[in-house]
N, C-alpha and C. Protein backbone atom coordinates (compact mmCIF):
# COMPACT_ATOMS: atom_id res chain seq x y z
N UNK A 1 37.67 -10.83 13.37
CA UNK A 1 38.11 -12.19 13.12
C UNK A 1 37.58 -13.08 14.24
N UNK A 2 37.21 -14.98 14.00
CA UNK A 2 36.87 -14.98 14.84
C UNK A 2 37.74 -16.16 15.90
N UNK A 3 37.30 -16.51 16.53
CA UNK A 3 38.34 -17.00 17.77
C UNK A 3 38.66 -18.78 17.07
N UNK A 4 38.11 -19.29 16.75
CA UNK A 4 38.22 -20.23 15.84
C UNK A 4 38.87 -20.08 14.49
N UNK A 5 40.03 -20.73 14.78
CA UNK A 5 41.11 -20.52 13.00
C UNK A 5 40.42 -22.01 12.02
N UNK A 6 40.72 -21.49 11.07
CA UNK A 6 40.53 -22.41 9.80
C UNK A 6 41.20 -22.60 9.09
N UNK A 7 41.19 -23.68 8.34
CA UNK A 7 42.33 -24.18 7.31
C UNK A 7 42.00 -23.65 5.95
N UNK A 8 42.83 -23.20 5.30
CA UNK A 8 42.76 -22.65 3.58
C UNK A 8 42.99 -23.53 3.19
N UNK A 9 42.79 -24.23 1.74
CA UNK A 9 43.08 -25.56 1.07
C UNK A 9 43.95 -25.00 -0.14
N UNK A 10 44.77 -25.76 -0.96
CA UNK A 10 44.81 -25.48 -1.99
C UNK A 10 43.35 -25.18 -3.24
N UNK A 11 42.50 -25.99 -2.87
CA UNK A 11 41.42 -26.30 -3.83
C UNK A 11 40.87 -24.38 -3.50
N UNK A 12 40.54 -24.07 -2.31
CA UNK A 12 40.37 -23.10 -1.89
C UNK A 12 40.74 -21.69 -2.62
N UNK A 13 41.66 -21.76 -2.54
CA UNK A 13 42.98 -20.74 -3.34
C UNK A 13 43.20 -20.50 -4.61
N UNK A 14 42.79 -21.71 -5.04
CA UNK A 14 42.57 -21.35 -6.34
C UNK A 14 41.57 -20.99 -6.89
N UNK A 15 40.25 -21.05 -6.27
CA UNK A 15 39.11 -20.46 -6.73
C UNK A 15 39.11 -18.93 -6.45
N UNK A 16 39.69 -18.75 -5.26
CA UNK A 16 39.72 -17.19 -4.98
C UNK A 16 40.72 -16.55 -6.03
N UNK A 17 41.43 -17.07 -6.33
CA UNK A 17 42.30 -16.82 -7.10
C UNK A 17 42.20 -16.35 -8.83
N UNK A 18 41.57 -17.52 -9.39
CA UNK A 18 40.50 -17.51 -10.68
C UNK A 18 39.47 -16.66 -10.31
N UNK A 19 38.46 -16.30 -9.32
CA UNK A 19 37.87 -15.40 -9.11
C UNK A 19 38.32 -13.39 -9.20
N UNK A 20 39.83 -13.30 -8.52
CA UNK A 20 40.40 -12.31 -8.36
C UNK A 20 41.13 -11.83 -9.80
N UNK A 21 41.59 -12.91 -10.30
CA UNK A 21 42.04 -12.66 -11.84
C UNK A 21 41.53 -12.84 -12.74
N UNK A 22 40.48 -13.46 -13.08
CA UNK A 22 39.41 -13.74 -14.21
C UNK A 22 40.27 -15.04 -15.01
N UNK A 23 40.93 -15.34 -14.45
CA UNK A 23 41.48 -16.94 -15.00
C UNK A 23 40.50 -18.19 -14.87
N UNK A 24 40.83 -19.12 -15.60
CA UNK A 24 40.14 -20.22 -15.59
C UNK A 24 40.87 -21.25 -13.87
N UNK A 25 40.35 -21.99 -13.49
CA UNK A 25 40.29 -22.48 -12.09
C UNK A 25 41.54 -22.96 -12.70
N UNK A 26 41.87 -24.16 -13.75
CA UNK A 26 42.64 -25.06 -14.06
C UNK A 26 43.96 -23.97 -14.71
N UNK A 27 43.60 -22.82 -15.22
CA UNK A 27 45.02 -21.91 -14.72
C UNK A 27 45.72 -21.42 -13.58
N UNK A 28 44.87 -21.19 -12.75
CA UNK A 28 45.12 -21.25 -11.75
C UNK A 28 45.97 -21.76 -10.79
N UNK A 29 45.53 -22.96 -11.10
CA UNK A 29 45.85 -24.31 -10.41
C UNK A 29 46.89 -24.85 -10.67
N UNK A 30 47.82 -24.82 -12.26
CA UNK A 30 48.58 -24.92 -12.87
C UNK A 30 49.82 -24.17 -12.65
N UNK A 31 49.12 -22.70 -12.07
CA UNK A 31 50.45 -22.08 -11.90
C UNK A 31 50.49 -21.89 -10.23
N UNK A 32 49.68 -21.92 -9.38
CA UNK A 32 49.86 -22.41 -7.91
C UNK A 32 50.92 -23.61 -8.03
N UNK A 33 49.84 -24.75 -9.03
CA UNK A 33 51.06 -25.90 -8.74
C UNK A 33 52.50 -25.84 -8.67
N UNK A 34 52.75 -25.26 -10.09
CA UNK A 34 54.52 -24.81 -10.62
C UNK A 34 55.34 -23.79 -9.87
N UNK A 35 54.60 -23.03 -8.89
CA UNK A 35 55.38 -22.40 -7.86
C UNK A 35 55.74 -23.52 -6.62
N UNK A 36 55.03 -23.92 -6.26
CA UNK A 36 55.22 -24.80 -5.13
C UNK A 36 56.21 -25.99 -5.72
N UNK A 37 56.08 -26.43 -7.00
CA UNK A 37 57.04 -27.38 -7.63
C UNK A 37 58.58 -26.66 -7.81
N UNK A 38 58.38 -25.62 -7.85
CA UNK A 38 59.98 -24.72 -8.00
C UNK A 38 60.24 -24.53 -6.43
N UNK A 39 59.52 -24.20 -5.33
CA UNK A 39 59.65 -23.63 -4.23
C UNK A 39 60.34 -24.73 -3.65
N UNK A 40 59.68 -26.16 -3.74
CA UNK A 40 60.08 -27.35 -3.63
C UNK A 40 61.53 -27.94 -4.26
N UNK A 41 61.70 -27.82 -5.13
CA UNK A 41 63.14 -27.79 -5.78
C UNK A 41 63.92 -26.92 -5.60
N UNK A 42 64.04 -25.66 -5.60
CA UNK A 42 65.06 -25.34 -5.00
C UNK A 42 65.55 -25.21 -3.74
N UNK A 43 64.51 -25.73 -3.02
CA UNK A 43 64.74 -25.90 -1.47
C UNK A 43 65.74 -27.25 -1.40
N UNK A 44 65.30 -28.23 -1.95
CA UNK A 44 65.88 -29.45 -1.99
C UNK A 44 67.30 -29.22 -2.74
N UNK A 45 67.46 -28.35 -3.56
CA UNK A 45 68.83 -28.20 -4.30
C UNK A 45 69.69 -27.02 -3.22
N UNK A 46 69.42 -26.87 -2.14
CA UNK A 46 69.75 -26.02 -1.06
C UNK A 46 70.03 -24.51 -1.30
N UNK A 47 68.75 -24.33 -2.35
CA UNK A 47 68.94 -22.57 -2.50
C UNK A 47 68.14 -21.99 -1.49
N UNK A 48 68.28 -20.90 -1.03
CA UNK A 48 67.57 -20.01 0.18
C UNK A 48 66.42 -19.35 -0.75
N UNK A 49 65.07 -19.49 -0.53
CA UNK A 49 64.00 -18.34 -1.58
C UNK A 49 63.44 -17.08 -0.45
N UNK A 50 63.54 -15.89 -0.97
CA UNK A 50 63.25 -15.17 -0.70
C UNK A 50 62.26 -14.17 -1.20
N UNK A 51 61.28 -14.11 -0.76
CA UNK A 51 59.70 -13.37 -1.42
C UNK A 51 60.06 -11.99 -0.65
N UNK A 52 60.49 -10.64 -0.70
CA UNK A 52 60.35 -9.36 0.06
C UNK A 52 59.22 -9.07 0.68
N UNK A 53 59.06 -8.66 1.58
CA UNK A 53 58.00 -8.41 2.39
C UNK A 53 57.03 -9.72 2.78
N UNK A 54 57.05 -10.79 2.39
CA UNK A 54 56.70 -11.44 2.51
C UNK A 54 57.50 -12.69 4.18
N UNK A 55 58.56 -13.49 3.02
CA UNK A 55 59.47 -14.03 3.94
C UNK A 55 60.43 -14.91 3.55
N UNK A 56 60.91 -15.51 4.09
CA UNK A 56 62.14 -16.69 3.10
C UNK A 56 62.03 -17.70 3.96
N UNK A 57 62.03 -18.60 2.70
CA UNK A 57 62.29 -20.16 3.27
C UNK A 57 63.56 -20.35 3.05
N UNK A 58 64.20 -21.52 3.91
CA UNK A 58 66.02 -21.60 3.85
C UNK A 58 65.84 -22.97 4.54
N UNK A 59 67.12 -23.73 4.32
CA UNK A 59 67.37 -24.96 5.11
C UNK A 59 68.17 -24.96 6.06
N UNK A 60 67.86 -25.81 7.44
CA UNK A 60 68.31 -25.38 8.23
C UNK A 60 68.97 -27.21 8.57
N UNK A 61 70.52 -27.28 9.21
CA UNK A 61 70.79 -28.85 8.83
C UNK A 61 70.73 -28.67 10.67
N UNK A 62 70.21 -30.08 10.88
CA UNK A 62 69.89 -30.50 13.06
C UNK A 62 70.79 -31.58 12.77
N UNK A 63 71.71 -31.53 13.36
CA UNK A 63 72.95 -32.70 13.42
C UNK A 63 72.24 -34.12 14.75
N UNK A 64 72.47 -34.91 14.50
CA UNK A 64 72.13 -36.12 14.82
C UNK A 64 72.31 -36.09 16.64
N UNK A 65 71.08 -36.86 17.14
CA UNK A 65 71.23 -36.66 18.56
C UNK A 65 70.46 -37.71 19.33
N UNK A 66 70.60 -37.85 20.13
CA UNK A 66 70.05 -38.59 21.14
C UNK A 66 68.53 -37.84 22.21
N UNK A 67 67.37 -38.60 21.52
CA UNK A 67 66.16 -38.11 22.50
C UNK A 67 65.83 -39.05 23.27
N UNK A 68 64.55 -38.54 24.01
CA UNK A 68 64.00 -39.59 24.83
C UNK A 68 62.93 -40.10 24.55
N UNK A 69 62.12 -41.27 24.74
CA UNK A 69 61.17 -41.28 24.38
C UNK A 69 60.40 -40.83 25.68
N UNK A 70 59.18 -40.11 25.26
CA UNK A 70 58.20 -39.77 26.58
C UNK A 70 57.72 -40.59 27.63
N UNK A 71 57.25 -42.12 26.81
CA UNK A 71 56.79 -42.66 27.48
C UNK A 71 57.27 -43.90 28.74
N UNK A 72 58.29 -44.17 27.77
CA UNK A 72 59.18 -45.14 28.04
C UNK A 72 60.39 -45.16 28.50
N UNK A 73 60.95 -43.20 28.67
CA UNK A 73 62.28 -42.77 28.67
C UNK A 73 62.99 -43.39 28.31
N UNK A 74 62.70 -44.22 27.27
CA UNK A 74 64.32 -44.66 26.69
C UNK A 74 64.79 -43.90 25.42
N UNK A 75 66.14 -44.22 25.80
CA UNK A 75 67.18 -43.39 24.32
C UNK A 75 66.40 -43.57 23.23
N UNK A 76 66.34 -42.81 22.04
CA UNK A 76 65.85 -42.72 20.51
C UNK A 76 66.81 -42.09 20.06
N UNK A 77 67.38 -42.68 18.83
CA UNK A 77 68.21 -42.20 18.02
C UNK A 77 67.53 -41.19 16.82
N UNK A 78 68.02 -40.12 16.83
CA UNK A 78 67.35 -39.08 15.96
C UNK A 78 68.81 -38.85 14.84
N UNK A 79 68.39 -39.49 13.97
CA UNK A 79 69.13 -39.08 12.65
C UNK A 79 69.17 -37.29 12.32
N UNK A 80 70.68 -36.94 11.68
CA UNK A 80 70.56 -36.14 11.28
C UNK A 80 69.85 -35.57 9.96
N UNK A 81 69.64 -34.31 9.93
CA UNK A 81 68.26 -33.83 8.51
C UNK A 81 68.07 -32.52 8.88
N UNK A 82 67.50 -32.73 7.57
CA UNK A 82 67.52 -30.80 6.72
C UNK A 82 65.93 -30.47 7.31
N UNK A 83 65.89 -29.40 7.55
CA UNK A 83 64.74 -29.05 7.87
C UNK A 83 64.19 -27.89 7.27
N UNK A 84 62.95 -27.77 6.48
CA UNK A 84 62.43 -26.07 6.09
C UNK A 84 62.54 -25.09 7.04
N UNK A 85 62.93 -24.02 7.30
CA UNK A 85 62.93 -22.77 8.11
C UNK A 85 62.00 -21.67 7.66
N UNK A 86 61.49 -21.27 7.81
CA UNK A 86 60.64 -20.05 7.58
C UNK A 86 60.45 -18.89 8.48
N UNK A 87 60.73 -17.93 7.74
CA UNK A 87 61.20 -16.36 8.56
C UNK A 87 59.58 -15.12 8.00
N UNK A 88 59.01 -14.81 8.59
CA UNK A 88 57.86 -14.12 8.09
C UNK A 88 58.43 -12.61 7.81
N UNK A 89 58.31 -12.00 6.78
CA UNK A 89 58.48 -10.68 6.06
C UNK A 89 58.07 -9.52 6.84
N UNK A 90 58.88 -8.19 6.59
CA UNK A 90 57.88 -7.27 7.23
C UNK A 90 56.48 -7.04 6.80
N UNK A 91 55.95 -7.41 5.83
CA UNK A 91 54.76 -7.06 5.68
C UNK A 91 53.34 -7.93 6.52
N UNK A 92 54.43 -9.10 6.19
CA UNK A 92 53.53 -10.51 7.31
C UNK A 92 53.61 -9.91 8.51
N UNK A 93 54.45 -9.54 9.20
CA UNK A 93 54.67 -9.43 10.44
C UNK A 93 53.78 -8.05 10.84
N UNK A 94 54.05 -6.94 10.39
CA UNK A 94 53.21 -6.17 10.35
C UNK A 94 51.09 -6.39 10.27
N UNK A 95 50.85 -7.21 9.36
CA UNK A 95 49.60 -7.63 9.23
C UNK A 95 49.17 -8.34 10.36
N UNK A 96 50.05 -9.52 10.99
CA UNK A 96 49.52 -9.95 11.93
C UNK A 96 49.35 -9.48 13.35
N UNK A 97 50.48 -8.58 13.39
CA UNK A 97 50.50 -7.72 14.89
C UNK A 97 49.32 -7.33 14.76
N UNK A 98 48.92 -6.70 13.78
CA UNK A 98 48.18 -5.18 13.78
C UNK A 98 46.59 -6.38 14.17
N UNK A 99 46.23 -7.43 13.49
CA UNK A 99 45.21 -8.32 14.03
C UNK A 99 45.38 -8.55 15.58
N UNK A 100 46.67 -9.01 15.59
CA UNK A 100 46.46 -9.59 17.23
C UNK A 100 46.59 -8.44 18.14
N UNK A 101 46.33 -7.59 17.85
CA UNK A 101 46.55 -6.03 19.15
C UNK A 101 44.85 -6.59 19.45
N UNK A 102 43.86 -6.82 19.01
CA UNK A 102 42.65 -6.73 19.45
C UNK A 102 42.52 -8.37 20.53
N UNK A 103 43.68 -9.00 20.79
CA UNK A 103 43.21 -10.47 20.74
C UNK A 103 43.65 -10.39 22.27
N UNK A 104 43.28 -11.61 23.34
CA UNK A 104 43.91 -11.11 24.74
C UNK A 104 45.04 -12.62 24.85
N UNK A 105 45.98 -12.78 25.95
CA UNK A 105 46.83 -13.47 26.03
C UNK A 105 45.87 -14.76 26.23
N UNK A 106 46.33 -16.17 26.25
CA UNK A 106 45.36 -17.24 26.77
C UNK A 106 45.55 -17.13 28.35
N UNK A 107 44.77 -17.26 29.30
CA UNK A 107 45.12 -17.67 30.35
C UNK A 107 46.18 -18.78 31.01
N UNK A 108 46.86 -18.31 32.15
CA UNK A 108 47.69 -19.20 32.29
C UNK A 108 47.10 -19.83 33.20
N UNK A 109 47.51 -21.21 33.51
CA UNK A 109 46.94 -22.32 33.85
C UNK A 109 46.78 -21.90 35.99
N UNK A 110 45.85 -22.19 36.78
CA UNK A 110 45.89 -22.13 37.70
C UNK A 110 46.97 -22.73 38.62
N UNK A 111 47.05 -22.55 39.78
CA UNK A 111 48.58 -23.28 40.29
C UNK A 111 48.46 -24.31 41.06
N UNK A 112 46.80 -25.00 41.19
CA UNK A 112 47.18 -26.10 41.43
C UNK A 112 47.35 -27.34 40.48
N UNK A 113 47.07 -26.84 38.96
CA UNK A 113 47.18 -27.79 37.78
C UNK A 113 48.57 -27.50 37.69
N UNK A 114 49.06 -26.42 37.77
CA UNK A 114 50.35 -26.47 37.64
C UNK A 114 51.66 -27.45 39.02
N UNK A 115 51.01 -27.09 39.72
CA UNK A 115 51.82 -27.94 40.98
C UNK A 115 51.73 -29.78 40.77
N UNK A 116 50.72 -30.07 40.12
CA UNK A 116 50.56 -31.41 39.65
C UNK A 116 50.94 -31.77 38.33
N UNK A 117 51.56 -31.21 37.62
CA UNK A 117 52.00 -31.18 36.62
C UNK A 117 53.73 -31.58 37.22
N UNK A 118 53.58 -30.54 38.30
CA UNK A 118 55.51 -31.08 38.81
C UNK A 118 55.28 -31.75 39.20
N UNK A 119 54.53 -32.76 39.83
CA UNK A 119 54.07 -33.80 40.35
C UNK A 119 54.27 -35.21 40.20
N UNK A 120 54.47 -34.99 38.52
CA UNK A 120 54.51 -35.86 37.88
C UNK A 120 55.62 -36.07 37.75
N UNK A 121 56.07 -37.43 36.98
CA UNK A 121 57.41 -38.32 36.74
C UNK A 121 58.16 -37.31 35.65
N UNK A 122 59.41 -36.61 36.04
CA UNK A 122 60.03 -35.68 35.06
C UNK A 122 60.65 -37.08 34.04
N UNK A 123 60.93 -36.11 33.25
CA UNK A 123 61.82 -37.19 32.23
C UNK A 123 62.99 -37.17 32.25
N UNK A 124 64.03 -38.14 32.57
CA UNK A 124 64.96 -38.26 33.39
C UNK A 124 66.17 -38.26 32.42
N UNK A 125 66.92 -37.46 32.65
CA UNK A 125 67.72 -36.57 31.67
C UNK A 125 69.29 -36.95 32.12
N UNK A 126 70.41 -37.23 31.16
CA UNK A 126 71.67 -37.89 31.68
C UNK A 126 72.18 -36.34 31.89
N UNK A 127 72.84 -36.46 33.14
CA UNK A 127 73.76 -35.19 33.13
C UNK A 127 74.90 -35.36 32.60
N UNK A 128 75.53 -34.41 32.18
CA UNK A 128 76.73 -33.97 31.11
C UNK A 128 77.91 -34.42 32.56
N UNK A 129 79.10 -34.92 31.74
CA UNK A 129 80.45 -35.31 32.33
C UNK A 129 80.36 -34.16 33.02
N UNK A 130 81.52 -33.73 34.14
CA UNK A 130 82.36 -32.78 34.34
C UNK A 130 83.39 -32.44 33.30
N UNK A 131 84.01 -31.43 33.41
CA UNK A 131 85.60 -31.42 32.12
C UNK A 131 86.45 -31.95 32.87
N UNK A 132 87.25 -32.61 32.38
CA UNK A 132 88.22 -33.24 32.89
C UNK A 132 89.27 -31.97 33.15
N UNK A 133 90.18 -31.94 34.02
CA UNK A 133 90.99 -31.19 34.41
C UNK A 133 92.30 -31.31 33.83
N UNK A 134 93.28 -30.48 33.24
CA UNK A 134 94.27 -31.00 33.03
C UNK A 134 95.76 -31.20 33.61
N UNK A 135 95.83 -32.58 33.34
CA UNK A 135 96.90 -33.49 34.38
C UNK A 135 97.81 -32.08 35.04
N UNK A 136 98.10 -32.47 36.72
CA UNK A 136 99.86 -31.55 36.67
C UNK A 136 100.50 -31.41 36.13
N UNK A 137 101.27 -30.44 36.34
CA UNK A 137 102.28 -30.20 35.71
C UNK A 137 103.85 -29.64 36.94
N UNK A 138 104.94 -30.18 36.47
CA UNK A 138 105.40 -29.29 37.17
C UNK A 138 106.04 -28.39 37.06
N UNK A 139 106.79 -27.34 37.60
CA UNK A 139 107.17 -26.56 37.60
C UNK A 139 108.39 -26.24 36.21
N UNK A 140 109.27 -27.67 36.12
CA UNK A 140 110.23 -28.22 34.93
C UNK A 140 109.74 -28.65 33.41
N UNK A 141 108.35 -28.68 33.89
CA UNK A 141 107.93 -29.07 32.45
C UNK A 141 108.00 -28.11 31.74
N UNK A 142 108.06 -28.19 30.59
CA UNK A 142 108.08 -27.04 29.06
C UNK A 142 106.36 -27.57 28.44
N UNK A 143 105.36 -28.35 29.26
CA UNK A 143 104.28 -27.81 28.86
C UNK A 143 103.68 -27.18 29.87
């Protein structure tokens, strides 16, 4: 394999596809489409799909929060929303190990790019309250 990844297209997929099954391209294409149109709907109707060995898509809900912006560090309001999740199958997982055993880690960055990297303006983060303690009590109280 080579060190440069590439993008598969739909248009792609379906030719290999009509090629591998002796279908016409526009069958193909028709029934690529209508999976992804069901995969799509029942995701949105909040069913979990699960392909075996393959993997499952599921929705995952990120409750509403407060970010920063990078540049400007100011507050951004991040609405809450559903998000696709995707879990890779044993068979995925298996296929890709077994590729990347030949592949080496990327290098990690030298330490004086790294020391200038801390160098830089962190993004300035509110620290969390303390807990409040709760009030005395004394000895007569019944709480």
């Amino acid at each position: 394999m080579t060190s440069a990844s590439t993008t598969t297209t739909k248009k792609e997929l379906v030719q290999r596809i009509a090629e591998e099954t002796g279908q016409t391209k526009a069958a193909a294409r028709d029934v690529i489409q209508a999976l992804l149109d069901m995969i799509i709907g029942d995701l949105a109707g909040g069913n979990r799909i699960e392909f075996r060995e393959f993997g499952i898509f599921e929705l995952k809900h990120r409750e509403a929060r407060i970010a920063r912006n990078p540049r400007t560090n100011a507050p951004v309001e991040v609405p809450a929303q559903r998000q696709v999740k995707f879990k890779p199958g044993s068979r995925m997982r298996e296929r890709i190990a077994v590729q990347d055993q030949g592949k080496q880690a990327p290098p990690k960055a030298a330490p004086e790019e790294s020391s200038k990297a801390q160098q830089s303006q962190p993004l300035a983060r509110p620290t969390p309250a303390p807990p409040k303690a709760p009030p005395p009590t004394s000895p007569d109280s019944p709480f």
